[in-house]
C-alpha atoms as a PDB file:
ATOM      1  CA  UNK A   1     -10.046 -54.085 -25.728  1.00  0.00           C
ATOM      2  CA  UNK A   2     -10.708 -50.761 -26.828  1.00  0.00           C
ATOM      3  CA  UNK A   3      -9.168 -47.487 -25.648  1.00  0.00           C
ATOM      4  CA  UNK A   4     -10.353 -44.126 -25.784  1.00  0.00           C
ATOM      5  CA  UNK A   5      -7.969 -42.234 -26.981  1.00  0.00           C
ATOM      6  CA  UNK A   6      -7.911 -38.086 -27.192  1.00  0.00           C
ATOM      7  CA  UNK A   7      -7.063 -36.785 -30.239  1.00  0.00           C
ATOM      8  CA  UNK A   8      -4.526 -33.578 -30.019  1.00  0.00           C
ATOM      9  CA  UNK A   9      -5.100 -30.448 -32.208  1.00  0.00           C
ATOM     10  CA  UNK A  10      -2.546 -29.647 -34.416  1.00  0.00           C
ATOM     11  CA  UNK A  11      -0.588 -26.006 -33.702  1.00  0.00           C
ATOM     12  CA  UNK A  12       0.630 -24.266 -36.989  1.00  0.00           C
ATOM     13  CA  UNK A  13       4.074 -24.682 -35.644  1.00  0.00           C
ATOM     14  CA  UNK A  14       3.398 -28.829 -35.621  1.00  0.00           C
ATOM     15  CA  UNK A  15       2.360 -28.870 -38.757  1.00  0.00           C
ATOM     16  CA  UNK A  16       4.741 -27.310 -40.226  1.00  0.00           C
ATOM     17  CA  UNK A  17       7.589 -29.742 -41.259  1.00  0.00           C
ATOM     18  CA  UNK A  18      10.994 -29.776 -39.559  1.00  0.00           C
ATOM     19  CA  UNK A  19      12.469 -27.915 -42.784  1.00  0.00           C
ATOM     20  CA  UNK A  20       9.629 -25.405 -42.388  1.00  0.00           C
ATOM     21  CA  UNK A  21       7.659 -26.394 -45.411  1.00  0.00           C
ATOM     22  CA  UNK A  22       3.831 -26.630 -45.076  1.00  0.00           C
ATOM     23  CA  UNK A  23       3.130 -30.052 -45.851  1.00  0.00           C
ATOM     24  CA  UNK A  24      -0.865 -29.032 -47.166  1.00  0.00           C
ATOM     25  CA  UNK A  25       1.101 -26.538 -49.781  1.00  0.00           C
ATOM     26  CA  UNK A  26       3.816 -29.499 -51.210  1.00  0.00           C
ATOM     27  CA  UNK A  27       1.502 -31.759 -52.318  1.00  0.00           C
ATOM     28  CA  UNK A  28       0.296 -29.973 -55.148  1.00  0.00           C
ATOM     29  CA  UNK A  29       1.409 -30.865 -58.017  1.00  0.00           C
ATOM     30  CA  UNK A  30       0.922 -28.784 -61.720  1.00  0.00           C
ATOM     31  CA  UNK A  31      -1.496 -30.208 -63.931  1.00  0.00           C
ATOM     32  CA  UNK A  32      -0.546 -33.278 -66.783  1.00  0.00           C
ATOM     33  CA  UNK A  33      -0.382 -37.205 -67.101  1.00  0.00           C
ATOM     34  CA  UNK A  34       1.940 -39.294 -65.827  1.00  0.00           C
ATOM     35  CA  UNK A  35       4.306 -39.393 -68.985  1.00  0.00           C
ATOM     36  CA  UNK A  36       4.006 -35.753 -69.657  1.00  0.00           C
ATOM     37  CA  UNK A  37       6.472 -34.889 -66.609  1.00  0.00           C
ATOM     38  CA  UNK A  38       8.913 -36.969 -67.655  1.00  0.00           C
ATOM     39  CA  UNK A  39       9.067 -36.449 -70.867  1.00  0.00           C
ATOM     40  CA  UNK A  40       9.226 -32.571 -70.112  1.00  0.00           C
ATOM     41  CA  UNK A  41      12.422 -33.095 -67.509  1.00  0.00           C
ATOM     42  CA  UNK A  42      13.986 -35.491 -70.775  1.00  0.00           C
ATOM     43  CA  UNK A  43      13.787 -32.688 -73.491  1.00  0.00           C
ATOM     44  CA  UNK A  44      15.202 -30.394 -71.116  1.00  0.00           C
ATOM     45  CA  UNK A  45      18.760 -32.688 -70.867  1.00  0.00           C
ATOM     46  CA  UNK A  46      20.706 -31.272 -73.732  1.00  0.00           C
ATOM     47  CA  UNK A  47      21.003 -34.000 -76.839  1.00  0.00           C
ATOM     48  CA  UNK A  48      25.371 -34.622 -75.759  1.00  0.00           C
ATOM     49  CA  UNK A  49      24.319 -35.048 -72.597  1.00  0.00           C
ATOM     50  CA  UNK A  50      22.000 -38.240 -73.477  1.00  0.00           C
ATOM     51  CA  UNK A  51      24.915 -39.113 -75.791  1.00  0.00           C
ATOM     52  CA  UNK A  52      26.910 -39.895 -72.673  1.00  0.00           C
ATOM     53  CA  UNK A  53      23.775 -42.269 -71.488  1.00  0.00           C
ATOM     54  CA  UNK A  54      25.027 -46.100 -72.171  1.00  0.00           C
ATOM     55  CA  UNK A  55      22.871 -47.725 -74.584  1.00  0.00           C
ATOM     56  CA  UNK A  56      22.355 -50.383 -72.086  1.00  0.00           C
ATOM     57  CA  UNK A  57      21.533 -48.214 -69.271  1.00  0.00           C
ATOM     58  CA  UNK A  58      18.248 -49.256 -68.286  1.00  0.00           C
ATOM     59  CA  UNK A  59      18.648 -53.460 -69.371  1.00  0.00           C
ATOM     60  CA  UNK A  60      21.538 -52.860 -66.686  1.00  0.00           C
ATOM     61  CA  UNK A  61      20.533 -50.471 -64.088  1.00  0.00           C
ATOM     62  CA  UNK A  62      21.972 -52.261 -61.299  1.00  0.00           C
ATOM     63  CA  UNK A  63      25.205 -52.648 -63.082  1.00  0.00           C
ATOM     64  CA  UNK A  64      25.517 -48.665 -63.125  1.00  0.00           C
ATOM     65  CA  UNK A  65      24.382 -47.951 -59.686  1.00  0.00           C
ATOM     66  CA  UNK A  66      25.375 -51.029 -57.396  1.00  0.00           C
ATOM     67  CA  UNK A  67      28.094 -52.613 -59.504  1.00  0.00           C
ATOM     68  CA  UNK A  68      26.566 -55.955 -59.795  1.00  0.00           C
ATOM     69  CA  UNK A  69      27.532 -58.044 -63.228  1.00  0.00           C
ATOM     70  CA  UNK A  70      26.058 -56.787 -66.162  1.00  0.00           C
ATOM     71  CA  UNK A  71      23.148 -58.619 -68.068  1.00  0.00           C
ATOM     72  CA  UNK A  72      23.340 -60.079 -71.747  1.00  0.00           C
END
């Protein structure tokens, strides 16, 4: 069974987020690949600060962040 159904406009105020931010605006992004962003955010940790980084970290990610028993 289909149903007509009436499509609303959108005010400026609707679309709008509830923080205020204009959703059309946020989802640009600045240009680069995938691996470039993340690499960018890594060489701007300072090198003691990645010293503090388990070597293990990621093999045991839920170890660190839930507690759950570590992985050989």
């Amino acid at each position: 069974m289909d149903t007509a159904t009436k499509q609303r406009r959108r005010t400026a105020a609707v679309a709008r987020g509830k923080n205020g931010s204009n959703p059309r605006v946020a989802a640009e992004f600045a240009a680069g690949s995938l691996e470039a962003e993340p690499s960018a955010i890594g060489k701007a940790v300072p090198t003691r600060e990645w010293a503090k980084v388990p070597a293990d970290y990621f093999a045991n990610l839920d170890h660190y962040l839930h507690g759950a028993p570590k992985k050989k």
